[in-house]
PDB file of N, CA and C in Angstrom:
ATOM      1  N   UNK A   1       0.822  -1.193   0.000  1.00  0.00           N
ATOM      2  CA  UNK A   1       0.000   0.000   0.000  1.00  0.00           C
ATOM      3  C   UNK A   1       0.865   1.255   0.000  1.00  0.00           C
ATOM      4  N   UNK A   2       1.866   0.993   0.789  1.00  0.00           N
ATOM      5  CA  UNK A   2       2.954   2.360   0.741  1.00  0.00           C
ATOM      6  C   UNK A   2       3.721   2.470  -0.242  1.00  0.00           C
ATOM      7  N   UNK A   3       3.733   1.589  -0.843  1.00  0.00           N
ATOM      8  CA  UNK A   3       4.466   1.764  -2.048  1.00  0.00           C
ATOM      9  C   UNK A   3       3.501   2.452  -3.427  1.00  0.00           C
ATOM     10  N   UNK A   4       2.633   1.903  -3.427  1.00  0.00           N
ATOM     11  CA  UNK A   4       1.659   2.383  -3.958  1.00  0.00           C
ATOM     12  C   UNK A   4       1.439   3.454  -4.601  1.00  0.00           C
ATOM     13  N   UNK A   5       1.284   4.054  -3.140  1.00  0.00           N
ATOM     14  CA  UNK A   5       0.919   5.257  -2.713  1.00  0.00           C
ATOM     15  C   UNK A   5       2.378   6.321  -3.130  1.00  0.00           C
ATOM     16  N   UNK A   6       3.558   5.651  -2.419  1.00  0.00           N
ATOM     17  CA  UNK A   6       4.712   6.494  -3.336  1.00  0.00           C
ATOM     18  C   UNK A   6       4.617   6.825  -4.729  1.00  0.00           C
ATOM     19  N   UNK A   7       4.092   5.292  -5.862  1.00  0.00           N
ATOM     20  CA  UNK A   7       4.227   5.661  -6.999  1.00  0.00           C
ATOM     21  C   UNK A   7       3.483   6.436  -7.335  1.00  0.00           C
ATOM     22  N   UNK A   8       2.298   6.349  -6.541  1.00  0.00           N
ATOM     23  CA  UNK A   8       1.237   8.315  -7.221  1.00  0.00           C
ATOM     24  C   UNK A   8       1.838   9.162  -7.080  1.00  0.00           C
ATOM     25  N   UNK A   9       2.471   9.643  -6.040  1.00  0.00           N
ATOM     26  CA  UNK A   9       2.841  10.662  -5.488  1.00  0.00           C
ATOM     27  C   UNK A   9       4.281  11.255  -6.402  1.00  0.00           C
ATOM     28  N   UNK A  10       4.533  10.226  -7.016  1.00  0.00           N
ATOM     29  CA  UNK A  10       5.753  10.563  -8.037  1.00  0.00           C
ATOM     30  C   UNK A  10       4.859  11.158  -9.396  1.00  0.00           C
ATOM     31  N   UNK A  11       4.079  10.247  -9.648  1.00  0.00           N
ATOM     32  CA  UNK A  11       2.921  10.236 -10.830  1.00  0.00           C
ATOM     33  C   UNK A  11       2.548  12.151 -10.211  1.00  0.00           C
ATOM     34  N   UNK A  12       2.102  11.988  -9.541  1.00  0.00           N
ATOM     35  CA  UNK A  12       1.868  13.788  -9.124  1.00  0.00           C
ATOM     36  C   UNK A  12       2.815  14.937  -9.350  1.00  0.00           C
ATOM     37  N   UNK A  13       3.706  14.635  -8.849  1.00  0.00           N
ATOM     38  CA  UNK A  13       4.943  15.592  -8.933  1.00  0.00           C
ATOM     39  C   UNK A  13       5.638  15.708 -10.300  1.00  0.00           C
ATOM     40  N   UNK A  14       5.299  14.512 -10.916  1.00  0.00           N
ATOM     41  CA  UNK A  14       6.034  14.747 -12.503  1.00  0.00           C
ATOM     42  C   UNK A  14       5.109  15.341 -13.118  1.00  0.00           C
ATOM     43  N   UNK A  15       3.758  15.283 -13.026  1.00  0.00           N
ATOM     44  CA  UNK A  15       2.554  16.084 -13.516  1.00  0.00           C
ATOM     45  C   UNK A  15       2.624  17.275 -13.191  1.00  0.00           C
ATOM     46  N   UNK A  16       2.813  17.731 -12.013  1.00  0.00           N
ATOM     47  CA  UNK A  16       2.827  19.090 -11.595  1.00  0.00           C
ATOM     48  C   UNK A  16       3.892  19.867 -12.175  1.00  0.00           C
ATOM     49  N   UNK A  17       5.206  19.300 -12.094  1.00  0.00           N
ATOM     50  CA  UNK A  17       6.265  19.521 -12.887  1.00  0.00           C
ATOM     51  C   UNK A  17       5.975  19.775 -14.388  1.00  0.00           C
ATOM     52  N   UNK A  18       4.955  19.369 -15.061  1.00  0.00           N
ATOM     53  CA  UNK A  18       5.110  19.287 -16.109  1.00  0.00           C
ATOM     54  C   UNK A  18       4.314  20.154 -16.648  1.00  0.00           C
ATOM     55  N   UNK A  19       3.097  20.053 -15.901  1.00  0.00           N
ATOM     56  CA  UNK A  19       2.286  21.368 -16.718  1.00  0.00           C
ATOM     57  C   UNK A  19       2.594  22.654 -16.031  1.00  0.00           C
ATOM     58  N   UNK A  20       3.249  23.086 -14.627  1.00  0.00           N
ATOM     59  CA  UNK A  20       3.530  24.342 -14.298  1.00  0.00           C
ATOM     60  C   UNK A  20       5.215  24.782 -15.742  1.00  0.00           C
ATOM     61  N   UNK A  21       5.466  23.611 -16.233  1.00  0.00           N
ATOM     62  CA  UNK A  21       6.771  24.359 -17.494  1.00  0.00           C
ATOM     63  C   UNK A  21       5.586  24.591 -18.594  1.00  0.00           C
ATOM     64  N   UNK A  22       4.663  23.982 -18.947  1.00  0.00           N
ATOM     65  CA  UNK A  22       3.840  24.130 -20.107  1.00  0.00           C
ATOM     66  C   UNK A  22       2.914  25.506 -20.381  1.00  0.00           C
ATOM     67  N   UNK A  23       3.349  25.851 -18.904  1.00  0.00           N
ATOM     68  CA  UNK A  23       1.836  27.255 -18.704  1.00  0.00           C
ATOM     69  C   UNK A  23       3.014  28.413 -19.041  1.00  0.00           C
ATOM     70  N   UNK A  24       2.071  29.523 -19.740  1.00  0.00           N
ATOM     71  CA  UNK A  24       3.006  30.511 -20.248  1.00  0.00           C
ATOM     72  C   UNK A  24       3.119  31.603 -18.867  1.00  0.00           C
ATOM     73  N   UNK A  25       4.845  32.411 -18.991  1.00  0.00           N
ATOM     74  CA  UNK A  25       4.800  33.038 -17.908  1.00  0.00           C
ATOM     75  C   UNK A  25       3.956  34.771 -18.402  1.00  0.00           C
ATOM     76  N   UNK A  26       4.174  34.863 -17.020  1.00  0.00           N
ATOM     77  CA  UNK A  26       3.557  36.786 -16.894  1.00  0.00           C
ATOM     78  C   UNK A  26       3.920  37.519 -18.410  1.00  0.00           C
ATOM     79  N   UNK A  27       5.560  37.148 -18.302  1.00  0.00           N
ATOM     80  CA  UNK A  27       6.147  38.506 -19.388  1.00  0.00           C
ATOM     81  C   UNK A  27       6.664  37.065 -20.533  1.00  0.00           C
ATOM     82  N   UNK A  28       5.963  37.486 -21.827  1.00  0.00           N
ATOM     83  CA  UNK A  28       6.442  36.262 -22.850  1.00  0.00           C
ATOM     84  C   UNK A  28       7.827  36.615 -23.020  1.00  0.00           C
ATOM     85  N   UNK A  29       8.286  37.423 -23.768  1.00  0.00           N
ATOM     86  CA  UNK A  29       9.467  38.071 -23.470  1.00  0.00           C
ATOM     87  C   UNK A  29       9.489  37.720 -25.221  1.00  0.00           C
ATOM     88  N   UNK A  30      10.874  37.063 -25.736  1.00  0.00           N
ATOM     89  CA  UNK A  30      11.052  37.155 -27.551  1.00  0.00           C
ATOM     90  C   UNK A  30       9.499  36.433 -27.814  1.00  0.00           C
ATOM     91  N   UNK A  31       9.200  35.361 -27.418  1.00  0.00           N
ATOM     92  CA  UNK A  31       8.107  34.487 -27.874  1.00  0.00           C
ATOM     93  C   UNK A  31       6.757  34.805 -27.765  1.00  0.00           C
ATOM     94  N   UNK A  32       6.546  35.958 -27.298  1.00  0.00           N
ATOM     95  CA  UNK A  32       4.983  36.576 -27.132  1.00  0.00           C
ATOM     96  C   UNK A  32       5.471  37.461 -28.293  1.00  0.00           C
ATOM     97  N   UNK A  33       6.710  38.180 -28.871  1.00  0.00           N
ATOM     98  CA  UNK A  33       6.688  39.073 -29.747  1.00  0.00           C
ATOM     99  C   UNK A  33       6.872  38.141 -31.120  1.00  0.00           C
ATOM    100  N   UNK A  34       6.752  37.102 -30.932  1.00  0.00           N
ATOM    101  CA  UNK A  34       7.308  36.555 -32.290  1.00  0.00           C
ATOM    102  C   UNK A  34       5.672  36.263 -33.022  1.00  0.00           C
ATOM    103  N   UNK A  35       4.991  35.307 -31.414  1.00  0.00           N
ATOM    104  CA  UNK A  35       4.008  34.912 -31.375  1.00  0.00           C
ATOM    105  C   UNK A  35       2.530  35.709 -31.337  1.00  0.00           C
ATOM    106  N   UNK A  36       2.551  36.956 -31.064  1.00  0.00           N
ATOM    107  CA  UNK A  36       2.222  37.798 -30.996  1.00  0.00           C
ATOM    108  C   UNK A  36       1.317  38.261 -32.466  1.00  0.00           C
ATOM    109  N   UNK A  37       2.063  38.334 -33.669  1.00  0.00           N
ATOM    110  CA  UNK A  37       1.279  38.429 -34.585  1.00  0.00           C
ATOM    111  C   UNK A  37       0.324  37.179 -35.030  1.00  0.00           C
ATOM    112  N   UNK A  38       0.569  36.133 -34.725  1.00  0.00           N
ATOM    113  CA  UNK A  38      -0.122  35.297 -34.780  1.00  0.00           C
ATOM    114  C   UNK A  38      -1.614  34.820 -34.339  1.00  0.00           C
ATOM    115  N   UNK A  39      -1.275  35.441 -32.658  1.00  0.00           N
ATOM    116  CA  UNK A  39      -2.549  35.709 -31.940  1.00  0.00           C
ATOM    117  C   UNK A  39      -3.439  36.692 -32.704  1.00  0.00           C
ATOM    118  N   UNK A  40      -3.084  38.212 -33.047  1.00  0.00           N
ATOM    119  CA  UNK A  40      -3.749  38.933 -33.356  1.00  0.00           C
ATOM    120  C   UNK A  40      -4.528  38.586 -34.671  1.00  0.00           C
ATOM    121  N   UNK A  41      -3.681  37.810 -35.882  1.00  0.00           N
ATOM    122  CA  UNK A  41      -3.977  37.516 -36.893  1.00  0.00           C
ATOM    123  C   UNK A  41      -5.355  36.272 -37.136  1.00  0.00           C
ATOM    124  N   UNK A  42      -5.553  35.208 -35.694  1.00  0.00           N
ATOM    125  CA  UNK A  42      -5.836  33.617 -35.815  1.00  0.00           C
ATOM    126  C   UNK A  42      -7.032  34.138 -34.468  1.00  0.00           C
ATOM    127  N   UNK A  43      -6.617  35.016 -33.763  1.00  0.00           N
ATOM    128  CA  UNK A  43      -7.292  34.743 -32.395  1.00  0.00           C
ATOM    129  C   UNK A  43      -6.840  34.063 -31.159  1.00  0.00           C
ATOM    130  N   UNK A  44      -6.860  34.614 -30.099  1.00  0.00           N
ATOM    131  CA  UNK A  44      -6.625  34.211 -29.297  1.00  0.00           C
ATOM    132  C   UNK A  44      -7.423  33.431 -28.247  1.00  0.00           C
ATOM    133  N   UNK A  45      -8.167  32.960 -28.342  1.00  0.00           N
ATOM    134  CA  UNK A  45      -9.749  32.312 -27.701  1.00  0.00           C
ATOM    135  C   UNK A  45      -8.874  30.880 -27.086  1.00  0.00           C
ATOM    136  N   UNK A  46      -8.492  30.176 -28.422  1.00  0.00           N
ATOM    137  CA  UNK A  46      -7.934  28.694 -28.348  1.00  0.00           C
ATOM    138  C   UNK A  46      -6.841  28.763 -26.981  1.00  0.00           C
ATOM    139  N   UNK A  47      -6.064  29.876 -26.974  1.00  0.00           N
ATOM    140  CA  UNK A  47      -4.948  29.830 -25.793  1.00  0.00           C
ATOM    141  C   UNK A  47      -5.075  30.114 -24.563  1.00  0.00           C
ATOM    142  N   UNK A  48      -6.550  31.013 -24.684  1.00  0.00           N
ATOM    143  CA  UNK A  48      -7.265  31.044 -23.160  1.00  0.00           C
ATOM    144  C   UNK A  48      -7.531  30.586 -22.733  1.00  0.00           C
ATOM    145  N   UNK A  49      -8.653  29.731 -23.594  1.00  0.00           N
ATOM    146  CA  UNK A  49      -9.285  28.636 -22.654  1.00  0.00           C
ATOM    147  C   UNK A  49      -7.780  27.189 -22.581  1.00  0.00           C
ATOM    148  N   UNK A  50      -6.855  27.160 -23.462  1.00  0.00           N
ATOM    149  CA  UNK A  50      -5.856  26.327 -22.372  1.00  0.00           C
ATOM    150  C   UNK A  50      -4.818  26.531 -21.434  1.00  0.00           C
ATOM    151  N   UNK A  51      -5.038  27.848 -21.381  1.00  0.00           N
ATOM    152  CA  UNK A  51      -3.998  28.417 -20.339  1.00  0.00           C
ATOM    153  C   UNK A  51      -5.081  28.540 -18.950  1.00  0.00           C
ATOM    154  N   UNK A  52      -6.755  28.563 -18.979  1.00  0.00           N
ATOM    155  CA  UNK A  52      -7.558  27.976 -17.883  1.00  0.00           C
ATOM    156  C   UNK A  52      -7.405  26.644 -17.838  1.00  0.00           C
ATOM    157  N   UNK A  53      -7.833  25.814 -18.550  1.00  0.00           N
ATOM    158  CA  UNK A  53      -7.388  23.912 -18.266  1.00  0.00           C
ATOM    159  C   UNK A  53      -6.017  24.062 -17.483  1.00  0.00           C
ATOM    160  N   UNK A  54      -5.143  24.453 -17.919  1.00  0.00           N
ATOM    161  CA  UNK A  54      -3.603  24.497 -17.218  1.00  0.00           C
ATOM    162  C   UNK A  54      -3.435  24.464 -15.955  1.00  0.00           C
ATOM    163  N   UNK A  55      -4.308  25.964 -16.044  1.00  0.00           N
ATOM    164  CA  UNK A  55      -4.704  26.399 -14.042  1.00  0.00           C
ATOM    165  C   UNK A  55      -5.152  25.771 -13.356  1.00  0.00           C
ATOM    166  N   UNK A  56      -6.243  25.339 -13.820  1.00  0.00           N
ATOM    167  CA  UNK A  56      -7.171  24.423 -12.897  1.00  0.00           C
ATOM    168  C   UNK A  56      -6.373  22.906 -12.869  1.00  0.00           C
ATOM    169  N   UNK A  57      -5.666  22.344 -14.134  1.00  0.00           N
ATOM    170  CA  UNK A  57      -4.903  21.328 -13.857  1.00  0.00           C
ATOM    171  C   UNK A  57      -3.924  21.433 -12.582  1.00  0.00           C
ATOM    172  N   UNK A  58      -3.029  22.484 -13.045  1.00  0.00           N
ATOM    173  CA  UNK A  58      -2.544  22.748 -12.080  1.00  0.00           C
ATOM    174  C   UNK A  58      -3.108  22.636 -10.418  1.00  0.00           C
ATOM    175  N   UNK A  59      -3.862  23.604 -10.188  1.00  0.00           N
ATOM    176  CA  UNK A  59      -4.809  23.331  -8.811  1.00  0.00           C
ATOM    177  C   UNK A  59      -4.856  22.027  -8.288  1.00  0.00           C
ATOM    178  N   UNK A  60      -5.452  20.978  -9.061  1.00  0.00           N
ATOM    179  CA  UNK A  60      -6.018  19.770  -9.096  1.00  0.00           C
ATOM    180  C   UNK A  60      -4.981  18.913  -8.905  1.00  0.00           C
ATOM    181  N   UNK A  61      -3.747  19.386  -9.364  1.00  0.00           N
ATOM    182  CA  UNK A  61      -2.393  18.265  -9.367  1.00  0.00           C
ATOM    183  C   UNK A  61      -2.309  18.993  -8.234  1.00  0.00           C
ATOM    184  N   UNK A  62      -1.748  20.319  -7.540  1.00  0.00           N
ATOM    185  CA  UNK A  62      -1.219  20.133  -6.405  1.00  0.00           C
ATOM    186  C   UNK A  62      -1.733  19.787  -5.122  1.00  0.00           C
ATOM    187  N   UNK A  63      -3.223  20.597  -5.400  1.00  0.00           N
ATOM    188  CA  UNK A  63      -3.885  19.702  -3.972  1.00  0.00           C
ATOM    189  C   UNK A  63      -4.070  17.998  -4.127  1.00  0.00           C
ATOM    190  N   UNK A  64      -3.806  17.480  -4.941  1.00  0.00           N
ATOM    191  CA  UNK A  64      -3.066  15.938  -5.022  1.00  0.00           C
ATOM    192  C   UNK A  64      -2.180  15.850  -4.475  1.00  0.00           C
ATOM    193  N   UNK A  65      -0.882  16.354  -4.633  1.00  0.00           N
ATOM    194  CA  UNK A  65       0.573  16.019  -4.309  1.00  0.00           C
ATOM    195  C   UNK A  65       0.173  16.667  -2.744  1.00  0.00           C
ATOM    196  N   UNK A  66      -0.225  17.492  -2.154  1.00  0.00           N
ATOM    197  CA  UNK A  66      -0.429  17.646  -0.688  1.00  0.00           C
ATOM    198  C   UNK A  66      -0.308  16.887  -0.303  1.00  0.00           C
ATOM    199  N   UNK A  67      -2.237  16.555  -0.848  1.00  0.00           N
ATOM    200  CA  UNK A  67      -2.837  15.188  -0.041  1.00  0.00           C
ATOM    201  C   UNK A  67      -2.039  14.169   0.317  1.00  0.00           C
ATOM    202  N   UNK A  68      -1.130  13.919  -0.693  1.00  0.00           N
ATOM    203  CA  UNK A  68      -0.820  12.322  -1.206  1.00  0.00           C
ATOM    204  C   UNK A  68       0.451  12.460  -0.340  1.00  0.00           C
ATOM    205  N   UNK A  69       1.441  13.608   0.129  1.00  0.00           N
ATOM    206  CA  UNK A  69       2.200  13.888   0.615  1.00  0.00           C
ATOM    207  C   UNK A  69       2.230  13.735   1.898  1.00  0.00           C
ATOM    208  N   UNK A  70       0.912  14.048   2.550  1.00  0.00           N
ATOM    209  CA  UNK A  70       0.065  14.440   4.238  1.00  0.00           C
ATOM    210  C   UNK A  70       0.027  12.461   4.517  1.00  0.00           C
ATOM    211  N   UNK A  71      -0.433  11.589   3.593  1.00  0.00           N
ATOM    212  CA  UNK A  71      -1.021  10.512   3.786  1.00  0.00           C
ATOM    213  C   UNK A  71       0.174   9.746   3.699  1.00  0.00           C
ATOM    214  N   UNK A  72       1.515   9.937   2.865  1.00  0.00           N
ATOM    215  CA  UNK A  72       2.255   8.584   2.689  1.00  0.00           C
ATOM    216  C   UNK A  72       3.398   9.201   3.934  1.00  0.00           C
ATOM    217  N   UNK A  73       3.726  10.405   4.317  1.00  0.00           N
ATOM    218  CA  UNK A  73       4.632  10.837   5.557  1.00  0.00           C
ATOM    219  C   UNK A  73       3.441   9.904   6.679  1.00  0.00           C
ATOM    220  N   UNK A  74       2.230   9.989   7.220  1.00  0.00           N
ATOM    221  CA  UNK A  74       1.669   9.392   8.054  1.00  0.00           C
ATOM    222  C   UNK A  74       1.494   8.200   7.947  1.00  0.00           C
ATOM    223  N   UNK A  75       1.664   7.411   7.244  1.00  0.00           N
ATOM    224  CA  UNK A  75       1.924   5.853   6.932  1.00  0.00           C
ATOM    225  C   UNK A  75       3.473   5.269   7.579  1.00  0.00           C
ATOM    226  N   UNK A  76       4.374   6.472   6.715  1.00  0.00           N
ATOM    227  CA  UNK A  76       5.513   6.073   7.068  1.00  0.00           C
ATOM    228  C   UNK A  76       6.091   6.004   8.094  1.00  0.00           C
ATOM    229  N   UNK A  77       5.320   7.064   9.365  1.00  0.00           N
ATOM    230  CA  UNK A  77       5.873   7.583  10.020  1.00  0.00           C
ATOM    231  C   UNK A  77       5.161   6.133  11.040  1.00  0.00           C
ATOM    232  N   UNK A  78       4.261   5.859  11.444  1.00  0.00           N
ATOM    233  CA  UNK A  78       2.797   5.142  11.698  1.00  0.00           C
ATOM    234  C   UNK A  78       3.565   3.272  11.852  1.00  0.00           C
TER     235      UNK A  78
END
């Protein structure tokens, strides 16, 4: 069961890891200016709504890795 439970908790953290690199930052910096005409030209709708999925992924993975964090330290410890 504790082992288990480790391998989610890895399964979590590589997830979390993975979509907090996938989400775009505050300041794009060259790549919002490159990318930039593109948005204006195509729309930008498509990148909103996945830069919300992202967030909320995000959310959803870390109050996972908490949880999963709170439960396998009290196993271990137990």
């Amino acid at each position: 069961m504790e082992l288990a439970l480790k391998i989610v908790l890895v399964i979590f953290s590589l997830g979390l890891i993975a979509v907090v690199l996938l989400q775009k930052g505050k300041s794009a910096g060259l790549a919002g200016a490159i990318s930039g005409g593109a948005e204006h030209l195509f729309g930008k709708q498509k990148a909103r709504g996945l830069d919300l999925f992202l967030q909320r992924l995000t959310v959803v993975l870390a109050v996972g890795f908490f949880l999963l964090a709170l439960v396998v330290a009290y196993l271990v410890k137990a």
